[in-house]
C-alpha atoms as a PDB file:
ATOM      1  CA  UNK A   1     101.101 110.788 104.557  1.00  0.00           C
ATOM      2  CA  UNK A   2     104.275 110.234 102.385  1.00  0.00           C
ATOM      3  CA  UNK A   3     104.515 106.397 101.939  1.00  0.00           C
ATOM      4  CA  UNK A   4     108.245 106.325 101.735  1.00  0.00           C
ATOM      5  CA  UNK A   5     110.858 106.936 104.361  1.00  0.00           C
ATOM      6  CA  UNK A   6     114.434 107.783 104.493  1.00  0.00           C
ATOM      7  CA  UNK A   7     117.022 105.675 105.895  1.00  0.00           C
ATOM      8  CA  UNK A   8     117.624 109.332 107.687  1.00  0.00           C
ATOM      9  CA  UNK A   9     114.547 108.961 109.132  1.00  0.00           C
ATOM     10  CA  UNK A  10     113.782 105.784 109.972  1.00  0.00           C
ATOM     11  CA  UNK A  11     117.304 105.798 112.470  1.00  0.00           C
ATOM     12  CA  UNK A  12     115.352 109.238 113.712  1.00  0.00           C
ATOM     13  CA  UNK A  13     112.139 107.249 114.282  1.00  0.00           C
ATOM     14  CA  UNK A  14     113.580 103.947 115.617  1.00  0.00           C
ATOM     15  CA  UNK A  15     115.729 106.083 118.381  1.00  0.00           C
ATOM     16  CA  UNK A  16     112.388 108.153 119.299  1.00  0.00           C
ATOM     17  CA  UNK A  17     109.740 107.636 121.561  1.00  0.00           C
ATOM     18  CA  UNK A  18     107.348 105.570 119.109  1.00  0.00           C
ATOM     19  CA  UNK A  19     109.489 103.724 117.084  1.00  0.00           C
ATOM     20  CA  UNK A  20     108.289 101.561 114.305  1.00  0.00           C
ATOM     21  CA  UNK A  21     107.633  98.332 113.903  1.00  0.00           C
ATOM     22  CA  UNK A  22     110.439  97.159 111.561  1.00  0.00           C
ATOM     23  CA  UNK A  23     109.343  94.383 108.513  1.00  0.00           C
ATOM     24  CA  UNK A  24     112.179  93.226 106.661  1.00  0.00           C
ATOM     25  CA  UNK A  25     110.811  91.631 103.565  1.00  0.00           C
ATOM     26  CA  UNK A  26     114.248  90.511 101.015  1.00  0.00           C
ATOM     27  CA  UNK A  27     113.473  88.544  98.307  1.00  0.00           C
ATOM     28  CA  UNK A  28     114.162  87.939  94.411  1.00  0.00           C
ATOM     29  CA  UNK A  29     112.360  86.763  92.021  1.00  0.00           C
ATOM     30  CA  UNK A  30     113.873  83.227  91.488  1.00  0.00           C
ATOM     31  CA  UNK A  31     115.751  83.858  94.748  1.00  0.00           C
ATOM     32  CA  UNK A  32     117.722  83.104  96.687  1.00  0.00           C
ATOM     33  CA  UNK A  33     115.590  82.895  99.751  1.00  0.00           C
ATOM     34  CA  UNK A  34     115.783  86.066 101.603  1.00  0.00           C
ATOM     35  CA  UNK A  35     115.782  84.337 105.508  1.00  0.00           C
ATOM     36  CA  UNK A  36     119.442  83.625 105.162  1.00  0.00           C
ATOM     37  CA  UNK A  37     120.751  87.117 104.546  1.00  0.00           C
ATOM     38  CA  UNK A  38     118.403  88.447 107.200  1.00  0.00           C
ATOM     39  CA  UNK A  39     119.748  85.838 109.526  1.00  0.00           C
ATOM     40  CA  UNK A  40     123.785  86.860 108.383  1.00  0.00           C
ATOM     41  CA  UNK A  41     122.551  90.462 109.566  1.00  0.00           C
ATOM     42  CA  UNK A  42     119.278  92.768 109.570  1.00  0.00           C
ATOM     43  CA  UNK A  43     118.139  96.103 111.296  1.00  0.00           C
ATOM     44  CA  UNK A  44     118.293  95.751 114.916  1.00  0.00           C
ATOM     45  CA  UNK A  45     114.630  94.857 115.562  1.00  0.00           C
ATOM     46  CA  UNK A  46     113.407  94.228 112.422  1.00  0.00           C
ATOM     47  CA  UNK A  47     111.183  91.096 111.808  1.00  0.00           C
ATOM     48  CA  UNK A  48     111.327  88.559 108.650  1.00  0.00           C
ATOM     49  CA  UNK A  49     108.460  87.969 106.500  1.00  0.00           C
ATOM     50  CA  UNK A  50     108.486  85.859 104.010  1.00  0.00           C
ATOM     51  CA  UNK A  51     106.501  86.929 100.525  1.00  0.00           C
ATOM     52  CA  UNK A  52     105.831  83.890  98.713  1.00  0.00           C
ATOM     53  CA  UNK A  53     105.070  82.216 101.790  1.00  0.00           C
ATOM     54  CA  UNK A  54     103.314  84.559 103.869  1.00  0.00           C
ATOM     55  CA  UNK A  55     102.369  87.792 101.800  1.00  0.00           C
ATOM     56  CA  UNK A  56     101.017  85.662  98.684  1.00  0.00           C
ATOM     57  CA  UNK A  57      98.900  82.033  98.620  1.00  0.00           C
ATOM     58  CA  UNK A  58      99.745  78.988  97.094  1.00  0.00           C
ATOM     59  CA  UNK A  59     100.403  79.456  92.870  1.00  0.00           C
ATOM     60  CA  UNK A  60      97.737  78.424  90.605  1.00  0.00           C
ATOM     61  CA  UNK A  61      95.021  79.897  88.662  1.00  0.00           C
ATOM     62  CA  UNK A  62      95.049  83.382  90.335  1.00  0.00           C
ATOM     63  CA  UNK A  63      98.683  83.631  89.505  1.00  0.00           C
ATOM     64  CA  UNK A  64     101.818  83.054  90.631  1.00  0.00           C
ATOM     65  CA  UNK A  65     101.223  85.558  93.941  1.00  0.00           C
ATOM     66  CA  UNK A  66      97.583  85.244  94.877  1.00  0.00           C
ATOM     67  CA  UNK A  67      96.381  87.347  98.138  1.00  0.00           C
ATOM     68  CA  UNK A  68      97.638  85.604 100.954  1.00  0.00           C
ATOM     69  CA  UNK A  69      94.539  83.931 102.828  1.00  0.00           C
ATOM     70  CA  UNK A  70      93.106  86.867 105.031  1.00  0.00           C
ATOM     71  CA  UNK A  71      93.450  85.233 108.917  1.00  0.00           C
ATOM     72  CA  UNK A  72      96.776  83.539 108.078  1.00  0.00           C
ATOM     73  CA  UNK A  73      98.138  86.603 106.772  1.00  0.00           C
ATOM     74  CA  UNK A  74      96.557  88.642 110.005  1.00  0.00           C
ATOM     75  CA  UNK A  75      98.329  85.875 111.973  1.00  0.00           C
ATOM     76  CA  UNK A  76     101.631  86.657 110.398  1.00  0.00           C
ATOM     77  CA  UNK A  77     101.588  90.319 111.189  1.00  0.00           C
ATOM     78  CA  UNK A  78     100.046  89.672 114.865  1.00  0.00           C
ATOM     79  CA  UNK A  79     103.475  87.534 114.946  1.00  0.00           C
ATOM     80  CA  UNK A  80     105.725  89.925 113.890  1.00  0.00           C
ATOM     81  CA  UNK A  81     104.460  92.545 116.241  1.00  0.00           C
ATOM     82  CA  UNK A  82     101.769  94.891 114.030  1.00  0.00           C
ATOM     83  CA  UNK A  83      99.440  96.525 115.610  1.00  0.00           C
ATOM     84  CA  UNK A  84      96.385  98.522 114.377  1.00  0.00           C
ATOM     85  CA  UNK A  85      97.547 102.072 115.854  1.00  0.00           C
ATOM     86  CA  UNK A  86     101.156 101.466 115.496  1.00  0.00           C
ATOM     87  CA  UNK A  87     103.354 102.885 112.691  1.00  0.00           C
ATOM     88  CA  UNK A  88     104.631  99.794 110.369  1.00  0.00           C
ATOM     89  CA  UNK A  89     108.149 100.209 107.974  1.00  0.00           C
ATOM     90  CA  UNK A  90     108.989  97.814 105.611  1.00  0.00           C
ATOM     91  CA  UNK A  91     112.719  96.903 103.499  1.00  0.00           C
ATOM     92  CA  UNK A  92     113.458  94.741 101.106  1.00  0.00           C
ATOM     93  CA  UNK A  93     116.727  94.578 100.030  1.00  0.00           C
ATOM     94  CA  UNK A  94     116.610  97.318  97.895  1.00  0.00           C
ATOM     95  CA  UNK A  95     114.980  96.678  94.611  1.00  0.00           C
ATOM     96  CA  UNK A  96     112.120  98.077  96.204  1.00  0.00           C
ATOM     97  CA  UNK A  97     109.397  94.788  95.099  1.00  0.00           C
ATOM     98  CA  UNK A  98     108.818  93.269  97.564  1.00  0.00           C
ATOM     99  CA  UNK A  99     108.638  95.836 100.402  1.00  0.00           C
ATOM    100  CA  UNK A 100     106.180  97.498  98.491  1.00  0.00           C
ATOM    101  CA  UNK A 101     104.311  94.221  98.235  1.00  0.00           C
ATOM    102  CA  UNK A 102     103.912  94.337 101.906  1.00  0.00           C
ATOM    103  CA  UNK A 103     103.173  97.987 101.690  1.00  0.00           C
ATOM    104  CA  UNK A 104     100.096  97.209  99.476  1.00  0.00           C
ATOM    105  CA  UNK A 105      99.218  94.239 101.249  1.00  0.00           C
ATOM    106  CA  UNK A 106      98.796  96.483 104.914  1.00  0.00           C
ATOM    107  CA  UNK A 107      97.191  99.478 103.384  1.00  0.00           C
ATOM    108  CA  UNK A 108      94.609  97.128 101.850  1.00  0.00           C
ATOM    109  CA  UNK A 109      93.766  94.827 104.546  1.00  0.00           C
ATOM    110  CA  UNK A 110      93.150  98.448 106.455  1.00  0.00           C
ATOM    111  CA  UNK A 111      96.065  99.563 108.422  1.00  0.00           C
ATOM    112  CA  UNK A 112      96.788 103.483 108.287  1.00  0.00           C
ATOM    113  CA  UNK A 113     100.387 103.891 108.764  1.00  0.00           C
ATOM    114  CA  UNK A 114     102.735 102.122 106.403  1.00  0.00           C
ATOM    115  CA  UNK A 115     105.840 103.364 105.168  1.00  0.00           C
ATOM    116  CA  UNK A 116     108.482 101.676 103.119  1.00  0.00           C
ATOM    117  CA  UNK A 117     111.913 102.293 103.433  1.00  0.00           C
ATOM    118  CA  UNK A 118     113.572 104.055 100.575  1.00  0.00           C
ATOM    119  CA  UNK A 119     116.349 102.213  98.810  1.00  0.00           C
ATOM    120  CA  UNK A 120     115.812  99.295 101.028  1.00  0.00           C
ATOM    121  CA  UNK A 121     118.392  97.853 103.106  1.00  0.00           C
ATOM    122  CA  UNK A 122     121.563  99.387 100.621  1.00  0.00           C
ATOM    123  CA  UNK A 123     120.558 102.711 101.986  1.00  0.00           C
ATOM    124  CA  UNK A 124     120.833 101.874 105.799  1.00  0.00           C
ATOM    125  CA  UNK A 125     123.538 103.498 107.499  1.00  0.00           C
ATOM    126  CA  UNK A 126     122.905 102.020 111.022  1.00  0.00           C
ATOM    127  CA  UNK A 127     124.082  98.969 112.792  1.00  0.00           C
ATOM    128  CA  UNK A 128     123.273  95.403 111.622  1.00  0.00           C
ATOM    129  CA  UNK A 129     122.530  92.515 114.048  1.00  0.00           C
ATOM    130  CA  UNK A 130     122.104  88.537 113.981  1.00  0.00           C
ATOM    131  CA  UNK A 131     119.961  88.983 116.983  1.00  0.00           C
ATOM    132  CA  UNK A 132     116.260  87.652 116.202  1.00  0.00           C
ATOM    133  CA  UNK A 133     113.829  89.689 117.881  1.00  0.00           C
ATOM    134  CA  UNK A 134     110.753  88.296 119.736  1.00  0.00           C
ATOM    135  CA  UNK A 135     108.053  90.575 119.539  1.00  0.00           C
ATOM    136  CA  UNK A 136     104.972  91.615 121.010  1.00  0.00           C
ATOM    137  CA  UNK A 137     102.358  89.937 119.544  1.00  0.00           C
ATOM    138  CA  UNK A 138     100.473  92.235 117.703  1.00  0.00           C
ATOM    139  CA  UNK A 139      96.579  93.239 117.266  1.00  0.00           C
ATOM    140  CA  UNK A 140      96.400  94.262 113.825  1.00  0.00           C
ATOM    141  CA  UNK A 141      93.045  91.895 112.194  1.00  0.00           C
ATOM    142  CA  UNK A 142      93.046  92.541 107.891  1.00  0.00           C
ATOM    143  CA  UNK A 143      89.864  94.664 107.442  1.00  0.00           C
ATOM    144  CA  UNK A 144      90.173  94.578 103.347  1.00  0.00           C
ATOM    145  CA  UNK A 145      88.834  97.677 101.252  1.00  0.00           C
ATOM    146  CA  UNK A 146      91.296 100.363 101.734  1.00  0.00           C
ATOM    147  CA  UNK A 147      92.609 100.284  98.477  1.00  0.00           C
ATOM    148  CA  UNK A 148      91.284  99.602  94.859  1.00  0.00           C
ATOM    149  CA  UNK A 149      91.751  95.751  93.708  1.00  0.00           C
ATOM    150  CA  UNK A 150      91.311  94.570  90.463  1.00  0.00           C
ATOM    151  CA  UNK A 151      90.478  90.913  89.056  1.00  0.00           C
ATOM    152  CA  UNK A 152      90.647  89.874  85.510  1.00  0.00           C
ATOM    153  CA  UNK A 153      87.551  91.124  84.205  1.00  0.00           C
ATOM    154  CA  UNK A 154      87.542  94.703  86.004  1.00  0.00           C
ATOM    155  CA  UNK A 155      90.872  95.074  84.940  1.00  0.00           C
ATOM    156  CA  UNK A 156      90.002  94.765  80.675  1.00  0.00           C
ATOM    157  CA  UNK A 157      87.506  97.158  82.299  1.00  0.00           C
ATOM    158  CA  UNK A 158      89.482  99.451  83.031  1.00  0.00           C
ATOM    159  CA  UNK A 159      92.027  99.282  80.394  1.00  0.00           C
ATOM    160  CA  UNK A 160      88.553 100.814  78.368  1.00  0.00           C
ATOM    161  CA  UNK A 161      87.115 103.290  80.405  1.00  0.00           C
ATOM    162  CA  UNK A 162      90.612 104.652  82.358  1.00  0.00           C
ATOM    163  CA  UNK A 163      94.109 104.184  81.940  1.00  0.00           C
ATOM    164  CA  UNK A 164      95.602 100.759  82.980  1.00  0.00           C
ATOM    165  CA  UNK A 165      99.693 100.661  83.255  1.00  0.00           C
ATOM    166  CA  UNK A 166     101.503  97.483  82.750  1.00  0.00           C
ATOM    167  CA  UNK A 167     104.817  97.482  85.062  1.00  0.00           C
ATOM    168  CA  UNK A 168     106.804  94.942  83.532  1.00  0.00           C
ATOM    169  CA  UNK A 169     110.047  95.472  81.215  1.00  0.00           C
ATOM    170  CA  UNK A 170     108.920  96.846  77.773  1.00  0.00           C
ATOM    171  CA  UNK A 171     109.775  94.145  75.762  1.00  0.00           C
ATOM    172  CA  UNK A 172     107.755  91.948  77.833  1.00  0.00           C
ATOM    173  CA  UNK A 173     104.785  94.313  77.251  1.00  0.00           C
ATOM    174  CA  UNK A 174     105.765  93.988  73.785  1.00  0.00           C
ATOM    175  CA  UNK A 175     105.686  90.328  73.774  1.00  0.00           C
ATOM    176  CA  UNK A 176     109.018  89.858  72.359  1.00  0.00           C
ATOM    177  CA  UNK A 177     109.736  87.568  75.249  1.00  0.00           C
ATOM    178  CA  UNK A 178     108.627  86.090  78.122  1.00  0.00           C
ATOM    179  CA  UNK A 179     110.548  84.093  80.297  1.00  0.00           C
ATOM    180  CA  UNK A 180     107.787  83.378  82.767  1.00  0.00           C
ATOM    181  CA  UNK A 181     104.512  83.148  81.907  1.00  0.00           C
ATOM    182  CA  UNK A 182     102.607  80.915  79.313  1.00  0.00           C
ATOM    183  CA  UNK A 183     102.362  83.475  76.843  1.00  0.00           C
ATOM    184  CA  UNK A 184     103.640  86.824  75.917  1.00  0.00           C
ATOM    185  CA  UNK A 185     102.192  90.270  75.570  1.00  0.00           C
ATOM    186  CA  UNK A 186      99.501  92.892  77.232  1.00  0.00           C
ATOM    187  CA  UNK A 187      96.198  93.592  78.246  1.00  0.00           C
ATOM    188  CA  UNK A 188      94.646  94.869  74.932  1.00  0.00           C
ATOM    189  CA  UNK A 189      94.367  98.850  75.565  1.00  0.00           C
ATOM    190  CA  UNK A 190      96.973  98.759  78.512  1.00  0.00           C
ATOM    191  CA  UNK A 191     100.130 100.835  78.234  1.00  0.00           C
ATOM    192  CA  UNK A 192     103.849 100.256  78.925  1.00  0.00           C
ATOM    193  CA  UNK A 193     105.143 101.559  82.004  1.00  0.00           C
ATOM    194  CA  UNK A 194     107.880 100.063  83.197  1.00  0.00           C
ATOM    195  CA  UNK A 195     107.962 100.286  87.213  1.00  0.00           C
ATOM    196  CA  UNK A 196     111.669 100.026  86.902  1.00  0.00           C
ATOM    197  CA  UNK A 197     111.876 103.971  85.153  1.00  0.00           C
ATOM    198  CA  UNK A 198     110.464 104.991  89.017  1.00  0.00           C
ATOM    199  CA  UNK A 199     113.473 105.146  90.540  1.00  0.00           C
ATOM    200  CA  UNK A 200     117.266 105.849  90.309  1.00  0.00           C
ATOM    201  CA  UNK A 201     120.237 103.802  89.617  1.00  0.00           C
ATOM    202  CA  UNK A 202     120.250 102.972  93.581  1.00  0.00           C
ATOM    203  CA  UNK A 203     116.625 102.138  93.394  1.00  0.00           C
ATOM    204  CA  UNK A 204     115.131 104.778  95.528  1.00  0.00           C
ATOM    205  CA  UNK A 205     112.373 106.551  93.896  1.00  0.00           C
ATOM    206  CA  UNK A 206     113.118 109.792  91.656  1.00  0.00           C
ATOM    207  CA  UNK A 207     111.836 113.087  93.017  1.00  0.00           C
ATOM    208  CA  UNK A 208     108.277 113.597  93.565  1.00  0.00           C
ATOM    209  CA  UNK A 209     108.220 116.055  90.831  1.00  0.00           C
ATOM    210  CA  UNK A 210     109.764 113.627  88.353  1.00  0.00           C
ATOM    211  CA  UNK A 211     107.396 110.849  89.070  1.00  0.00           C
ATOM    212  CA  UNK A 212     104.164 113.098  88.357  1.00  0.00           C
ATOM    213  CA  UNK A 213     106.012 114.187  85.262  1.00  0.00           C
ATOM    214  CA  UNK A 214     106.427 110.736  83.849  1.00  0.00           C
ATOM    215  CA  UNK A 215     102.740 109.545  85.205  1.00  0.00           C
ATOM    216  CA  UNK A 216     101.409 112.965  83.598  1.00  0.00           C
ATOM    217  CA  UNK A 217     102.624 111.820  79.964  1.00  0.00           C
ATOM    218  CA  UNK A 218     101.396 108.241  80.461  1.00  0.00           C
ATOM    219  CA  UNK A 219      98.127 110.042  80.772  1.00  0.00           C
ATOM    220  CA  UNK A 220      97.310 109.171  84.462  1.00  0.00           C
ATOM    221  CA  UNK A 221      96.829 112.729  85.733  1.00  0.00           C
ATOM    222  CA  UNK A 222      94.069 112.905  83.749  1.00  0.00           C
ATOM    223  CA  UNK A 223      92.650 109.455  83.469  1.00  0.00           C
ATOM    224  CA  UNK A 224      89.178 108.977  85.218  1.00  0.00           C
ATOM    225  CA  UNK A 225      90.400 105.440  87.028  1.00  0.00           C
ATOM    226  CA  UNK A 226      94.012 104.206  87.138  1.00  0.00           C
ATOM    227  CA  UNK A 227      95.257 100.570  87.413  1.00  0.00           C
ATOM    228  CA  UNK A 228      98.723  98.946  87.665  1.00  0.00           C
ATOM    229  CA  UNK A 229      99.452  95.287  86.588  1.00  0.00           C
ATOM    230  CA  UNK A 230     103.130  93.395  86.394  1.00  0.00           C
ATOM    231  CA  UNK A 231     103.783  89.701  85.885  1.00  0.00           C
ATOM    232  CA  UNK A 232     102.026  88.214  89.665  1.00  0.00           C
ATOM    233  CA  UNK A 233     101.375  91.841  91.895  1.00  0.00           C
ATOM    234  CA  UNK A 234     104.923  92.325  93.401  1.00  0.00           C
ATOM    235  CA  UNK A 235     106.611  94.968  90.730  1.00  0.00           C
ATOM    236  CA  UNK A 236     102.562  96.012  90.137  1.00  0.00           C
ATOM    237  CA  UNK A 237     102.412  97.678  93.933  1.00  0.00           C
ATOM    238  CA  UNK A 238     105.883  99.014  93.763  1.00  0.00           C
ATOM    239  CA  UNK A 239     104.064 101.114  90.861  1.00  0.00           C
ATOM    240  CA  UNK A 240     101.301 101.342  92.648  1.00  0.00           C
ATOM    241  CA  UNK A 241     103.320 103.177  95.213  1.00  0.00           C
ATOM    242  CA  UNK A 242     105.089 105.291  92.525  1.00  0.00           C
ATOM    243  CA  UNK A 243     101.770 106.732  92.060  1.00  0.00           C
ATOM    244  CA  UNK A 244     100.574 107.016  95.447  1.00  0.00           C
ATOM    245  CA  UNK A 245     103.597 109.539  96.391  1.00  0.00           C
ATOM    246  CA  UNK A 246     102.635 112.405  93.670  1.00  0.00           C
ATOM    247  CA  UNK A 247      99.046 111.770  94.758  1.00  0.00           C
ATOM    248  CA  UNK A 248      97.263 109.738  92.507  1.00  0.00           C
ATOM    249  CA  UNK A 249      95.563 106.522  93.563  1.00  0.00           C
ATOM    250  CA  UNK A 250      95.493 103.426  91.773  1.00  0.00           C
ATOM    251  CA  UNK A 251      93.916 100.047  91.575  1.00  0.00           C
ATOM    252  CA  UNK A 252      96.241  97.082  91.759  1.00  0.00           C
ATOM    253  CA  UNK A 253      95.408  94.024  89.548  1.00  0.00           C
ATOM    254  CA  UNK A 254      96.840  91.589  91.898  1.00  0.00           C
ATOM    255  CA  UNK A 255      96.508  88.693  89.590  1.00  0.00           C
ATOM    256  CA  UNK A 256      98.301  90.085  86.825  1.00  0.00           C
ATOM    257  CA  UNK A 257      99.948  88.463  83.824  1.00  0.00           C
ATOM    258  CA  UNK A 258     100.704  85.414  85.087  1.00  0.00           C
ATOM    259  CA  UNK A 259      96.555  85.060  86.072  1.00  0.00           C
ATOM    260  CA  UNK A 260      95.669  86.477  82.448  1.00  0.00           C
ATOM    261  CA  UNK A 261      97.709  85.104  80.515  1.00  0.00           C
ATOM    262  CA  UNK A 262      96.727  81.149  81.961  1.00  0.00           C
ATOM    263  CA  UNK A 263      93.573  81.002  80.219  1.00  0.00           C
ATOM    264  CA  UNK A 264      93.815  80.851  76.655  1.00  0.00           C
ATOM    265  CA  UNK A 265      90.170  82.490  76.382  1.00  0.00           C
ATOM    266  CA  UNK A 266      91.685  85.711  77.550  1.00  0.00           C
ATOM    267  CA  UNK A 267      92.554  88.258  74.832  1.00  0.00           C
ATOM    268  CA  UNK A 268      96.400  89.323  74.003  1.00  0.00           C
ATOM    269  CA  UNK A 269      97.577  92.207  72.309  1.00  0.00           C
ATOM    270  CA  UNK A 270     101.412  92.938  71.244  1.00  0.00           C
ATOM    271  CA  UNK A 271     103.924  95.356  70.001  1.00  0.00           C
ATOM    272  CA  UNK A 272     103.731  98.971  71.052  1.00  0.00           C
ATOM    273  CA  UNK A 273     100.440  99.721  70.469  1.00  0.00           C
ATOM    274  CA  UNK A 274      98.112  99.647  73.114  1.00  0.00           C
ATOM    275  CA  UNK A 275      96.058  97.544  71.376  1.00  0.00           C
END
């Protein structure tokens, strides 16, 4: 199934006889909080979910978005109307992060049918409402497993025996800043991949044939295991998704950088090289 949808589409799907249930998950890192703009107007049926409060846990030593507790995350999406046969379409605004955040989340905790909406919100052509929906409750209970996770360790794992991509901007790779996290750099033997080179200047993905272009030169066509890193697991699963449309499946280090790079023990490698 091809994780992403067209704004096309979706209006298509949400008119039909099964229509989606509609998750619309705007946020930035260092916000502003995304509840007010979907309260000034959202997709006529679409749900809020909030990411640092509901599709991450409390920041600390796993990073600065930990999984979400399992039940209280199952609670959210029973709230907002998921169910375990029913498709599921997330937006963010249109950067891409954080829908594909909740993407990752709902394919890992087990549910089948999750699409996210391609150039977010700036690609939606439809109607916009204030309305707030009240929906079904939902049936959907996390079942965890469906897709590869990485901690720490089986992530420098990785980076040996496979190919592990780090999402963030190069330079942060590179460790020639970091405005973040404690301190700057890679996982020794990862390599720079920017997620940000996935998609177009309107921030919906470039061409399936582009994308396994670009993931064929960083080696991942190739590479026994892949894995995907970025500073705390939002930008990390928008890569994550990136690979998942030309077919290649890829573990998700959900900690990331900001989890790595808080205990000093951990090694650092920067510049260019992979280290």
């Amino acid at each position: 199934m091809n994780p992403i949808i067209s704004a096309a589409e979706l209006a298509d799907e949400l008119a039909g006889a099964r229509p989606p249930v509609l998750l619309d998950i705007r946020w930035q890192l260092g916000g502003p909080p995304g509840r007010p703009a979907y309260e000034a107007g959202h997709v006529p049926g679409a749900v809020y979910v909030d990411l640092d409060m509901e599709l991450a846990g409390p920041p600390g030593p796993g990073g600065r978005h930990p999984l979400p507790d399992l039940a209280e995350f199952g609670a959210v999406m029973r709230r907002a109307g998921v169910r375990a046969d029913w498709p599921v379409v997330v937006h963010d605004g249109g950067q891409g992060w954080a829908a594909a955040r909740a993407w990752w989340l709902l394919r890992w905790a087990g549910h089948p049918d999750v699409r996210v909406l391609d150039g977010g919100l700036a690609a939606w052509r439809g109607e916009l409402t204030t309305d707030t929906p009240t929906p079904v409750p939902g049936d959907f209970t996390p079942e965890p497993g469906a897709l590869p996770l990485l901690d720490a360790d089986g992530a420098a794992a990785l980076a040996r025996r496979g190919l592990l991509l780090d999402a963030r901007a190069g330079e942060r790779y590179r460790g020639e800043v970091e405005p973040i996290d404690p301190v700057g750099g890679h996982i020794p033997g990862a390599a720079s991949a920017p997620t940000t080179e996935n998609v177009d200047e309107n921030g919906r993905f470039l061409p399936a044939e582009a994308l396994a272009a670009r993931f064929k030169a960083l080696g991942a066509a190739d590479a026994p295991e892949v894995g995907v890193y970025c500073g705390s697991g939002v930008s990390g699963a928008h890569e994550v998704l990136a690979l998942e449309i030309v077919g290649i499946r890829a573990a998700l280090y959900a900690g990331s950088w900001s989890e790595w790079s808080s205990d000093p023990s951990r090694p650092v490698a920067t510049g260019a090289a992979r280290g």
